[in-house]
C-alpha atoms as a PDB file:
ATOM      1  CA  UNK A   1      97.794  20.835 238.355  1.00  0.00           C
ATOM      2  CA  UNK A   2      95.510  19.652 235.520  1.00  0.00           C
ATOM      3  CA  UNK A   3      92.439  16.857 236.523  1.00  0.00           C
ATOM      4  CA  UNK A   4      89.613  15.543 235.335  1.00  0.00           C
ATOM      5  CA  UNK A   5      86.906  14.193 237.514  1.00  0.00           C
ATOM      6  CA  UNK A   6      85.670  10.647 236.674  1.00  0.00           C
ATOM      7  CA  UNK A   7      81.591  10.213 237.218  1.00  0.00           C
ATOM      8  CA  UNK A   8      82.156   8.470 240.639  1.00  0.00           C
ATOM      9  CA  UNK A   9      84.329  12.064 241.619  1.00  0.00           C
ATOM     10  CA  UNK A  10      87.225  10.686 241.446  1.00  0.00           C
ATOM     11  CA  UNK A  11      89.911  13.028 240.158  1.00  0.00           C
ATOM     12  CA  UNK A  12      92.455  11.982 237.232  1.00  0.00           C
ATOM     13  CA  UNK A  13      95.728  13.638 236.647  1.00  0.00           C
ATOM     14  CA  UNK A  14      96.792  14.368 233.403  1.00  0.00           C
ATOM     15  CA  UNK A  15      99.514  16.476 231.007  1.00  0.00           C
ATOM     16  CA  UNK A  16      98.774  17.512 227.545  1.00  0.00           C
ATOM     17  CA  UNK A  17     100.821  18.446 224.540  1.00  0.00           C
ATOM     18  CA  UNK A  18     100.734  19.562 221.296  1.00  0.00           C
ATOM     19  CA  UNK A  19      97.976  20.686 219.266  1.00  0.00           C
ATOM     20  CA  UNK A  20      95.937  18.642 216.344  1.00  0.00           C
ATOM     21  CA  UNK A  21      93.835  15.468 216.286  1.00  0.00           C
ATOM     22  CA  UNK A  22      93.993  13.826 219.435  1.00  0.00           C
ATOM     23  CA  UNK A  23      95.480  11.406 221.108  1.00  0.00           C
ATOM     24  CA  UNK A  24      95.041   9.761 224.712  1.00  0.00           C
ATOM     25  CA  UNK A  25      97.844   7.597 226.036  1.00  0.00           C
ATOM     26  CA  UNK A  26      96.941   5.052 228.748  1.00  0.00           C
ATOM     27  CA  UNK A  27      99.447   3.657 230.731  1.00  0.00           C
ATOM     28  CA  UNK A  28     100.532  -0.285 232.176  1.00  0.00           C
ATOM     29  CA  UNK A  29     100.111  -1.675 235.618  1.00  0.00           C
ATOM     30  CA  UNK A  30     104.030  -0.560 236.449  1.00  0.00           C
ATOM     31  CA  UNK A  31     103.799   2.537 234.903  1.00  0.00           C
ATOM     32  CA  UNK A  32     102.304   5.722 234.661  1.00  0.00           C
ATOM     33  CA  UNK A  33     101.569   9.047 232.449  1.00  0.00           C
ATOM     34  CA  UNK A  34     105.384   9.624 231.967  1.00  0.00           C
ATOM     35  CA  UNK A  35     106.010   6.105 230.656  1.00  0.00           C
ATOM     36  CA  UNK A  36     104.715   7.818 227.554  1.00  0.00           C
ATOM     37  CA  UNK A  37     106.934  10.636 227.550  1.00  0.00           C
ATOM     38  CA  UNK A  38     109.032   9.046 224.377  1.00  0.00           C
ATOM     39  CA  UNK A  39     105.934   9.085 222.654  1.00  0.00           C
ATOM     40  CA  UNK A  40     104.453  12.656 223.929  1.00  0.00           C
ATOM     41  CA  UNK A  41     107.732  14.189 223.195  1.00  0.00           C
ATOM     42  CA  UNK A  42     107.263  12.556 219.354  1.00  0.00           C
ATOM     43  CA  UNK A  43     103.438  12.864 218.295  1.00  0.00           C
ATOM     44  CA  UNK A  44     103.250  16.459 220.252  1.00  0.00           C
ATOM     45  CA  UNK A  45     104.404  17.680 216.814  1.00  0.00           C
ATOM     46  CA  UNK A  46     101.606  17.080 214.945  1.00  0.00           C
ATOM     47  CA  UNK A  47      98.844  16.054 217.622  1.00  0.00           C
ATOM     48  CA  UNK A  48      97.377  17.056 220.840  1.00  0.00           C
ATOM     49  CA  UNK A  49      98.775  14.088 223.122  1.00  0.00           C
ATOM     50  CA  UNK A  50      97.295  13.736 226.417  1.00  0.00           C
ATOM     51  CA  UNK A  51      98.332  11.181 228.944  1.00  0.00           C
ATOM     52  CA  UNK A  52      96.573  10.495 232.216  1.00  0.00           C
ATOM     53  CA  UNK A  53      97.318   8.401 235.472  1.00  0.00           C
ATOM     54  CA  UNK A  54      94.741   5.856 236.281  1.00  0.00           C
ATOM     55  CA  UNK A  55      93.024   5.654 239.554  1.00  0.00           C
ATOM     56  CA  UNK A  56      94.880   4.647 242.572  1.00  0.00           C
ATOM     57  CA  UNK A  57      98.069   6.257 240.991  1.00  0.00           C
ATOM     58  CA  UNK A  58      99.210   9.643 242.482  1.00  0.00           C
ATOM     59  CA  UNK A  59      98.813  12.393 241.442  1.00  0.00           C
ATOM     60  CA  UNK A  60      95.690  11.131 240.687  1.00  0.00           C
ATOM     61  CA  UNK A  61      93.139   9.636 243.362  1.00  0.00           C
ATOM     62  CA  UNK A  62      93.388   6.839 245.274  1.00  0.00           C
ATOM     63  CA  UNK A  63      90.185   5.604 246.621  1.00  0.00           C
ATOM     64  CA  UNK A  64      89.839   3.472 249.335  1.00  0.00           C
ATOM     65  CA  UNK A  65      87.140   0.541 247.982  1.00  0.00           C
ATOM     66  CA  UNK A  66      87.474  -1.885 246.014  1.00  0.00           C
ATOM     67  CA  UNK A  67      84.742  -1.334 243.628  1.00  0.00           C
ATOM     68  CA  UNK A  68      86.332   1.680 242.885  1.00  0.00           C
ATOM     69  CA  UNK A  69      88.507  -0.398 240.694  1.00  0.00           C
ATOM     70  CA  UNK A  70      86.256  -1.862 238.547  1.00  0.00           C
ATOM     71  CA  UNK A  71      87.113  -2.989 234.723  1.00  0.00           C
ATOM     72  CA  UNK A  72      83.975  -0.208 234.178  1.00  0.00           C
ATOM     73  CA  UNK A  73      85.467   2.488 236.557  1.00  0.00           C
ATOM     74  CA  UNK A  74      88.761   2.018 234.059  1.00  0.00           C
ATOM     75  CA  UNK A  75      86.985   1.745 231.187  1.00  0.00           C
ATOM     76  CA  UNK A  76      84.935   5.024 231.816  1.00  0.00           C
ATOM     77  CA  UNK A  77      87.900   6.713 232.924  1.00  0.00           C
ATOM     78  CA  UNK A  78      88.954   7.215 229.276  1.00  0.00           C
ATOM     79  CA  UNK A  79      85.525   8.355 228.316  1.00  0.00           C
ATOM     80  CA  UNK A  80      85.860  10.930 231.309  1.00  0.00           C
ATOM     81  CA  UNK A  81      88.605  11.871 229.389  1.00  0.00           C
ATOM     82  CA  UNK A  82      87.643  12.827 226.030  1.00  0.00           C
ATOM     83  CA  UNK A  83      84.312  14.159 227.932  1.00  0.00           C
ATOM     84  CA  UNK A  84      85.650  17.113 229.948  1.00  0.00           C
ATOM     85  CA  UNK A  85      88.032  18.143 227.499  1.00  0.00           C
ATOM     86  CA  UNK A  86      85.377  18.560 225.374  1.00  0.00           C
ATOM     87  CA  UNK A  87      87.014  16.039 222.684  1.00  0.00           C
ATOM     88  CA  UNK A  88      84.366  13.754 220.450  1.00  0.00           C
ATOM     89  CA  UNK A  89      86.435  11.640 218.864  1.00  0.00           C
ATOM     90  CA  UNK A  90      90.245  10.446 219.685  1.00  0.00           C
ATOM     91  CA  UNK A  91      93.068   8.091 218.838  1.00  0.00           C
ATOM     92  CA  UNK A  92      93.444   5.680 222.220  1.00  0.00           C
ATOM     93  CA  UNK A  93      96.688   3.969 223.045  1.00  0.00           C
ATOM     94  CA  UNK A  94      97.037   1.764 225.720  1.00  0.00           C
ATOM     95  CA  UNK A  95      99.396  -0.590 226.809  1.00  0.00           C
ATOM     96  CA  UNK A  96      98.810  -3.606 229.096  1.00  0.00           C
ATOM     97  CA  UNK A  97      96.352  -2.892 231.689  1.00  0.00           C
ATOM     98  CA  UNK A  98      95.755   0.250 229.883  1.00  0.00           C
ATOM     99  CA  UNK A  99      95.135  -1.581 226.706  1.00  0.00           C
ATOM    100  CA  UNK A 100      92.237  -3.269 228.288  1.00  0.00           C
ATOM    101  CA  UNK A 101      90.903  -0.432 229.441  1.00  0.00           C
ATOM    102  CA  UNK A 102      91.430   0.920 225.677  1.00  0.00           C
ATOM    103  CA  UNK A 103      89.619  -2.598 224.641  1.00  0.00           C
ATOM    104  CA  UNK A 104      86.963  -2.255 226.788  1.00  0.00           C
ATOM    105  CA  UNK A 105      86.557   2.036 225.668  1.00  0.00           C
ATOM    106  CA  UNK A 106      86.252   0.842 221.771  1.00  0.00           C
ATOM    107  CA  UNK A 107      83.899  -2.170 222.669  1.00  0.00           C
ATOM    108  CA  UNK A 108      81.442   0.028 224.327  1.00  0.00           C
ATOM    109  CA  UNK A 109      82.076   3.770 222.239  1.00  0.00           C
ATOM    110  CA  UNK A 110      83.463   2.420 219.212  1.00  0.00           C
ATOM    111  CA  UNK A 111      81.866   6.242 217.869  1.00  0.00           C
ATOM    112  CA  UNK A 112      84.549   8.120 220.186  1.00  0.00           C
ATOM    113  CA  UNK A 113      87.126   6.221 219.244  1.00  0.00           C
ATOM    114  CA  UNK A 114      89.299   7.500 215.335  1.00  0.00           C
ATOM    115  CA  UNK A 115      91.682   3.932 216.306  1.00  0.00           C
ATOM    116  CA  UNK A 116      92.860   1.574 219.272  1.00  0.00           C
ATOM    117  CA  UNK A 117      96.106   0.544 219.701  1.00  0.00           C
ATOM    118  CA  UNK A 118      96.345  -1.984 221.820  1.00  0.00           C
ATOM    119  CA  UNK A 119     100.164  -2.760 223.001  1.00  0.00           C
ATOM    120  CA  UNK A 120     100.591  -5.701 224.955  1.00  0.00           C
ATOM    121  CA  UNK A 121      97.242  -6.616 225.549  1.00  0.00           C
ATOM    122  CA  UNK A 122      96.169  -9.948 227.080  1.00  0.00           C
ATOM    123  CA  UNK A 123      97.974 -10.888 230.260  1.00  0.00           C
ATOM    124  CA  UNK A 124      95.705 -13.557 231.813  1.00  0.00           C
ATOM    125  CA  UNK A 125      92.941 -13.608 229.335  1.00  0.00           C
ATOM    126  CA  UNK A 126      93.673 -16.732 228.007  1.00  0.00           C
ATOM    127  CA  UNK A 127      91.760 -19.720 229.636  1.00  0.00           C
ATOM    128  CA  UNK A 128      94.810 -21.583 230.084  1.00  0.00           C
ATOM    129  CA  UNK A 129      96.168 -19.097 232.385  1.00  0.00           C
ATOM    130  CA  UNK A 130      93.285 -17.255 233.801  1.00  0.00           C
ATOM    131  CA  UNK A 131      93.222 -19.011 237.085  1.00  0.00           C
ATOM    132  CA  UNK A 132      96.943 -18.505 237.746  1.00  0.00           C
ATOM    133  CA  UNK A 133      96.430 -15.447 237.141  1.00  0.00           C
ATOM    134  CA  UNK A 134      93.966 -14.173 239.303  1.00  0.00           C
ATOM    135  CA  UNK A 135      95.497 -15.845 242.163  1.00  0.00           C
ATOM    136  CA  UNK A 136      98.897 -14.337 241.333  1.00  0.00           C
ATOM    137  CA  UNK A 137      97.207 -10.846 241.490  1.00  0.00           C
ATOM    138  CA  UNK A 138      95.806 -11.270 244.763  1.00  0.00           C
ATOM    139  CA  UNK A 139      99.025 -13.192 246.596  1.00  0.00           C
ATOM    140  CA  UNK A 140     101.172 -10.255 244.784  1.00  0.00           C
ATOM    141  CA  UNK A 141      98.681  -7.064 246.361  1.00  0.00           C
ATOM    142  CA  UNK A 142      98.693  -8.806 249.496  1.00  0.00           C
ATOM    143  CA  UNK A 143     102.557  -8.379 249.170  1.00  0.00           C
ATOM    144  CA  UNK A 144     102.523  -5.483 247.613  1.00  0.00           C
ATOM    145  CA  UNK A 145     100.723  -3.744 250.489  1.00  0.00           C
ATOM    146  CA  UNK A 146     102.391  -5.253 253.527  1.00  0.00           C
ATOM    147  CA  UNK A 147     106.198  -4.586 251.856  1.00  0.00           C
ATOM    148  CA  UNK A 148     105.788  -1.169 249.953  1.00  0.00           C
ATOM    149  CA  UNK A 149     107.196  -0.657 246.547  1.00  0.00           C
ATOM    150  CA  UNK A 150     110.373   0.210 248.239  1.00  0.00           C
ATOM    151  CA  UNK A 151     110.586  -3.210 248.669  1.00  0.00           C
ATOM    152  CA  UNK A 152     108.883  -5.149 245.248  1.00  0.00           C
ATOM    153  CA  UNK A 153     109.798  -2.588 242.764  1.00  0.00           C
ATOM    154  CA  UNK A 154     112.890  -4.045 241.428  1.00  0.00           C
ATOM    155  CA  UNK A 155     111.632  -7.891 242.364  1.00  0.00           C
ATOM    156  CA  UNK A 156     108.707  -7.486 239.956  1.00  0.00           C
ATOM    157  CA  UNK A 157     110.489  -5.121 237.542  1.00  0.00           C
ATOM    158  CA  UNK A 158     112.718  -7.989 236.696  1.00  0.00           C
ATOM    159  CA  UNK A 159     109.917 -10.612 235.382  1.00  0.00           C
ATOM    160  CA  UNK A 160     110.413 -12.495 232.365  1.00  0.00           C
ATOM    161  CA  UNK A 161     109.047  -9.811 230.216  1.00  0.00           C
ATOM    162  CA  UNK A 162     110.712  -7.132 231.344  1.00  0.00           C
ATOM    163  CA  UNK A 163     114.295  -7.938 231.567  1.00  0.00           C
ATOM    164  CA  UNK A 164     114.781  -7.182 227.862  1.00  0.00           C
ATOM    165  CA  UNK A 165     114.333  -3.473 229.226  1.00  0.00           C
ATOM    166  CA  UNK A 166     117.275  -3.831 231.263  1.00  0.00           C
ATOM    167  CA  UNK A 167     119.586  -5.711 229.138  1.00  0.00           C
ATOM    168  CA  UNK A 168     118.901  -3.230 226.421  1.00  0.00           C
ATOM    169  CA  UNK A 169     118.903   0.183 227.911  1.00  0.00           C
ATOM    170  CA  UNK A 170     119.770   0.015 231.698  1.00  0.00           C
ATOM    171  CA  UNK A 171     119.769   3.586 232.177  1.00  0.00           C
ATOM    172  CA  UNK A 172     115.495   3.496 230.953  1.00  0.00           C
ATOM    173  CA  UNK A 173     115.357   0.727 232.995  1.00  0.00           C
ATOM    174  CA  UNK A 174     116.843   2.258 236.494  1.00  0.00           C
ATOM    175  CA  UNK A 175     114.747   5.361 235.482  1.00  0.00           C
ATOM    176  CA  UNK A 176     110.985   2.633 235.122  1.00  0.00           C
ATOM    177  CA  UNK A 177     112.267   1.430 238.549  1.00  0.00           C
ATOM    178  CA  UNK A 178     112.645   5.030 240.177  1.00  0.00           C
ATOM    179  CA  UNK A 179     108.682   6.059 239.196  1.00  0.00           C
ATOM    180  CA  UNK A 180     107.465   2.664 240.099  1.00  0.00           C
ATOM    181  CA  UNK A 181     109.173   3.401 243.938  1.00  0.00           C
ATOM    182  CA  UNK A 182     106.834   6.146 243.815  1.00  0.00           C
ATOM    183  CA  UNK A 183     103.836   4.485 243.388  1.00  0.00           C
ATOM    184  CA  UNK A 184     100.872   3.862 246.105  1.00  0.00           C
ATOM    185  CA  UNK A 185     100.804   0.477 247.235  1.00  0.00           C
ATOM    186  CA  UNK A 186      97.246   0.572 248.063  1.00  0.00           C
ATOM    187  CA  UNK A 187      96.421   2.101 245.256  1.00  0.00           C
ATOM    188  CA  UNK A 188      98.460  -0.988 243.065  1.00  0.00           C
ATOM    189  CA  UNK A 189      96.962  -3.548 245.365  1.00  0.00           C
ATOM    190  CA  UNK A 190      93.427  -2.065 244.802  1.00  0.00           C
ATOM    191  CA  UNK A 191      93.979  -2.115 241.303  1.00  0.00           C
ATOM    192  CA  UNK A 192      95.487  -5.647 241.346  1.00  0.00           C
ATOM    193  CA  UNK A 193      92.322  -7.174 243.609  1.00  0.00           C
ATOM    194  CA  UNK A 194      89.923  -5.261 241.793  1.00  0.00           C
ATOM    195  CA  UNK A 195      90.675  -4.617 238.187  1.00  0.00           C
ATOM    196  CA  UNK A 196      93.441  -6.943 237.214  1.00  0.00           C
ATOM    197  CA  UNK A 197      92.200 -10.062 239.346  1.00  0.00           C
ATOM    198  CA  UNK A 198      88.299  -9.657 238.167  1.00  0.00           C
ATOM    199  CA  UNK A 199      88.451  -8.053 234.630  1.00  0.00           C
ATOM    200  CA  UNK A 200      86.842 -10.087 231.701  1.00  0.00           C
ATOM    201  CA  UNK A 201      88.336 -12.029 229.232  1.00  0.00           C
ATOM    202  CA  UNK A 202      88.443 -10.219 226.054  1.00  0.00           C
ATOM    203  CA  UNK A 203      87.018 -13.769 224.699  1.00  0.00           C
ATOM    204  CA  UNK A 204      83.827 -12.508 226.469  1.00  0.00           C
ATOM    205  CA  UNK A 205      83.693  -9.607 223.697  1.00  0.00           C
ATOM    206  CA  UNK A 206      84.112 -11.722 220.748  1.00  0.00           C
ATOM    207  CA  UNK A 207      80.184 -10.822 219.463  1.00  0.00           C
ATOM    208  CA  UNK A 208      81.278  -6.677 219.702  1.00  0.00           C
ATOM    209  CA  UNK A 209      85.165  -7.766 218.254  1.00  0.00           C
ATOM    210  CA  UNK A 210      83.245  -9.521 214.751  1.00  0.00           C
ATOM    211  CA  UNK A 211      81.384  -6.399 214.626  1.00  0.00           C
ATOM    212  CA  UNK A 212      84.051  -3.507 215.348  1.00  0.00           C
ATOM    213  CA  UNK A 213      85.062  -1.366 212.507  1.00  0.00           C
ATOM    214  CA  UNK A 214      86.900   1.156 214.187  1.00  0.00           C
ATOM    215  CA  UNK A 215      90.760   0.744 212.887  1.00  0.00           C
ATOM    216  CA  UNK A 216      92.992  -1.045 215.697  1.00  0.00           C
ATOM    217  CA  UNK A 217      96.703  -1.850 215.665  1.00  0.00           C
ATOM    218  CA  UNK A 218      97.977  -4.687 217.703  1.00  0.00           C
ATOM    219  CA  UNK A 219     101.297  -4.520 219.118  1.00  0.00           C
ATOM    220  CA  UNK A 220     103.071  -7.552 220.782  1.00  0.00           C
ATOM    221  CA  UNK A 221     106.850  -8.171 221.556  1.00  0.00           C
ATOM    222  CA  UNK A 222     107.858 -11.713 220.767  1.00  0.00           C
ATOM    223  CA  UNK A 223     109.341 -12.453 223.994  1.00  0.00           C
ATOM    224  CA  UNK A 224     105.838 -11.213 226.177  1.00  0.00           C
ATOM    225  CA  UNK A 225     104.490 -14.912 226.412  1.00  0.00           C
ATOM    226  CA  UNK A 226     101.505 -13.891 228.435  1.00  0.00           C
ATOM    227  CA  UNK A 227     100.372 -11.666 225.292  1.00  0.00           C
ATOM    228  CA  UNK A 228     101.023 -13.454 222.551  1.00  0.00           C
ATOM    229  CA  UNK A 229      98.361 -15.889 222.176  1.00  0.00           C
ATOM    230  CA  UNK A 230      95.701 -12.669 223.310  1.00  0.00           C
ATOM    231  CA  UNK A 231      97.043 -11.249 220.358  1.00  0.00           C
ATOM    232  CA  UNK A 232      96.624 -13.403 217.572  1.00  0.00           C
ATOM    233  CA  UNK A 233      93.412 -14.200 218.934  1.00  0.00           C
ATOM    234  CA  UNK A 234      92.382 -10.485 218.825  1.00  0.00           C
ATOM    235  CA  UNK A 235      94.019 -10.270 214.921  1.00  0.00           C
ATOM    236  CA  UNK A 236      91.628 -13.168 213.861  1.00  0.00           C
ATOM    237  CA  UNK A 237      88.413 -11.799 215.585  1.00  0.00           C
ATOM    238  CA  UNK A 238      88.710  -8.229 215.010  1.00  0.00           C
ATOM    239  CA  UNK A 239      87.659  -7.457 211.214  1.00  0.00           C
ATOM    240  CA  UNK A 240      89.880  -4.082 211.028  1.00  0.00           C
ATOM    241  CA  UNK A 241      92.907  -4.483 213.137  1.00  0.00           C
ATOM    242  CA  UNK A 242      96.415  -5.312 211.797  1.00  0.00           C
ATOM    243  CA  UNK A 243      99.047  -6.942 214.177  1.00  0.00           C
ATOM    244  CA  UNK A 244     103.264  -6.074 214.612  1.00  0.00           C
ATOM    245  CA  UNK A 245     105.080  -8.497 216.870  1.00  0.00           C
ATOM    246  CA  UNK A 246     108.442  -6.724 217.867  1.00  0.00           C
ATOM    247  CA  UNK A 247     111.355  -8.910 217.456  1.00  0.00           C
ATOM    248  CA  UNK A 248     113.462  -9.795 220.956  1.00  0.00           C
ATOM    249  CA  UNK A 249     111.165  -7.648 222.489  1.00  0.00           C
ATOM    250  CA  UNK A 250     109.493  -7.809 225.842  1.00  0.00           C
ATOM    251  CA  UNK A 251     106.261  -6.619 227.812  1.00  0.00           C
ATOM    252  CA  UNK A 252     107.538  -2.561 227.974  1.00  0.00           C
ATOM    253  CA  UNK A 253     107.397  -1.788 223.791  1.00  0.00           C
ATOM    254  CA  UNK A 254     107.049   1.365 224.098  1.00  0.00           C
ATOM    255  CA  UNK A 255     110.121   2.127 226.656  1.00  0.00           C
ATOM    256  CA  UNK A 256     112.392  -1.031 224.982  1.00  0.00           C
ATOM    257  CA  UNK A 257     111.621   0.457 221.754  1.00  0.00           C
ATOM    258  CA  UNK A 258     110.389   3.647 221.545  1.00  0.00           C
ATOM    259  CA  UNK A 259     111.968   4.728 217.923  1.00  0.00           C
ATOM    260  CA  UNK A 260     110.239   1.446 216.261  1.00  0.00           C
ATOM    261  CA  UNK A 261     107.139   1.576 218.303  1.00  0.00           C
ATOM    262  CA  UNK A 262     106.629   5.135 216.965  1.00  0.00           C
ATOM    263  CA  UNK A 263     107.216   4.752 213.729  1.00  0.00           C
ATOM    264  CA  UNK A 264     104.703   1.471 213.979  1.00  0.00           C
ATOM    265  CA  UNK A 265     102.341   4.018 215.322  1.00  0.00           C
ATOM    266  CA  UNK A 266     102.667   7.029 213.188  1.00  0.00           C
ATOM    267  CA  UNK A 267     102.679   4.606 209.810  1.00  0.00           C
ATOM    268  CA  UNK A 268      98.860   3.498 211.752  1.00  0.00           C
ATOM    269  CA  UNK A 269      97.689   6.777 212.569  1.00  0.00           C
ATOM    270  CA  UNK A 270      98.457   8.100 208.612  1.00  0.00           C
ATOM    271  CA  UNK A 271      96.641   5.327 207.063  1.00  0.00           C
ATOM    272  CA  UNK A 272      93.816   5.746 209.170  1.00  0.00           C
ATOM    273  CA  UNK A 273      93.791   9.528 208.652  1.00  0.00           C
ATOM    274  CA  UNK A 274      93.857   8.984 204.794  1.00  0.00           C
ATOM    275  CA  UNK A 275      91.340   5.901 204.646  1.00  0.00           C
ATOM    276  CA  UNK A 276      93.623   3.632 203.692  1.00  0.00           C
ATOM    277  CA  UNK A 277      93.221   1.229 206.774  1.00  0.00           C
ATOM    278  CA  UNK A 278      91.140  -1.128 205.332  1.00  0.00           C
ATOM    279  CA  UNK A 279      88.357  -4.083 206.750  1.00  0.00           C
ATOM    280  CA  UNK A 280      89.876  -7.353 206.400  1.00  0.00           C
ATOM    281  CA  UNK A 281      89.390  -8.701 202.543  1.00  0.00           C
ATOM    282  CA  UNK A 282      87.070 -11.911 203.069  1.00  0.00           C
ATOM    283  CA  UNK A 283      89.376 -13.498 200.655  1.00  0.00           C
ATOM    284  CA  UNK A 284      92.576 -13.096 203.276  1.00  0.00           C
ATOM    285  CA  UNK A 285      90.406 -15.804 205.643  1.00  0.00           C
ATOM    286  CA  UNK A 286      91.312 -19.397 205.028  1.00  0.00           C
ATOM    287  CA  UNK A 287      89.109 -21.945 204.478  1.00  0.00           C
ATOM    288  CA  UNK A 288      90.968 -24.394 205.755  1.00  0.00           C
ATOM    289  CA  UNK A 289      95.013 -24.681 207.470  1.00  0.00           C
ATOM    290  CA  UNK A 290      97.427 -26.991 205.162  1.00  0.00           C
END
């Protein structure tokens, strides 16, 4: 089995496909490395895909402390990555939690980064909603780890931003709920307490947003509340990043829509790849809202 070993030793498991430019896929709080596997399947054509599982998700490692499951011990994760597979530069797609952690890889290595995609991004990084937030994480990995997922996988697989993932493709969905039964709870509650709980806003980045020029693509159903706001926010801070909001779509984009989320994607990636993604034209920022 294939693993990379992050700088603290922890050990990452990952599958790769394809051969080309690269791209790393990094995966949601619920999910995993084959929530991807629409999108490996697709862009394993023409690229080298490679999708991981974050700490605290088997096959990969899951450590015992919290600190272990830092924002930076994500964030480096990615970097680990590209590092011992000798890759320089790479396209990054996260989604969710593992768009943060995408977020957080361009803000500090824009240079080893070709694009972001950042696919429902912002879940409690609005003020409004931090506080809720963080105290939902912990009451939910307190949960979490005396119940099992046995127990909370199809309770918090049926949210308000996920349901559209049922009601449009129930097989997909009963398949999302399977994987997420196999899931550590420690290793979610960890990740809840310690990375979800205590990341940072990504208003705390806006100095590194105004200055990134590395191409990003925002991608937001219209029905993921949580993210919408995040988004927008992101669109009007970050200088080269464009912004699709799916239409009666939820949280999952990439599973509730993989055909249109690919397409999004690929349309991105070829732009990028021929220069034509551009910096925002100073003359597209108003002066003033009628």
């Amino acid at each position: 089995m294939p693993y990379v070993t992050a700088d603290d030793g922890v050990s990452l498991y990952y599958e790769e496909a394809g051969r080309g430019t690269p791209i790393l896929f990094a995966h949601e709080f619920l999910g995993e490395y084959r929530s991807w596997e629409a999108q490996m399947r697709y862009f394993s054509r023409r690229y080298r895909c490679i999708a991981y599982n974050a700490r605290g998700y088997p096959p990969s490692d899951v450590p015992s402390k919290l600190e272990d499951y830092s924002f930076e011990r994500q964030r480096d994760g990615l970097k680990a990555m590209l590092d011992q597979l000798k890759i320089d530069r790479a396209h990054v797609v996260g989604l969710s939690m593992g768009a943060f952690a995408t977020f957080y890889f361009g803000m500090t290595w824009p240079e080893r980064a070709l694009s972001l995609t950042l696919a429902g991004i912002g879940s409690g990084s609005m003020p409004d909603g931090r506080a809720k937030f963080r105290q939902d994480s912990e009451v939910f990995a307190d949960g979490l780890l005396a119940a099992g997922w046995q127990k909370n996988a199809e309770i918090r697989g049926l949210d308000s931003t996920r349901v559209q993932l049922q009601n449009k493709s129930p097989r997909a969905f009963a398949e999302f709920i399977a994987l997420l039964k196999q899931h550590s709870a420690q290793g979610s509650s960890l990740t809840l307490k310690g990375y979800q709980a205590r990341r940072p806003q990504l208003q705390d980045f806006k100095e590194q947003m105004a200055k990134c020029a590395v191409p990003t693509l925002i991608i937001c159903g219209d029905e993921d509340e949580p993210c919408l706001d995040a988004s927008l926010m992101l669109k009007r801070n970050m200088p080269c990043a464009g912004l699709v909001v799916m239409p009666q779509t939820g949280h999952t984009s990439n599973l509730e829509e993989p055909e249109l989320f690919n397409m999004v994607c690929e349309k991105f990636l070829h732009q990028v790849e021929s220069g034509q993604y551009r910096m925002r034209d100073p003359r597209a920022i108003p002066l003033y809202t009628l």
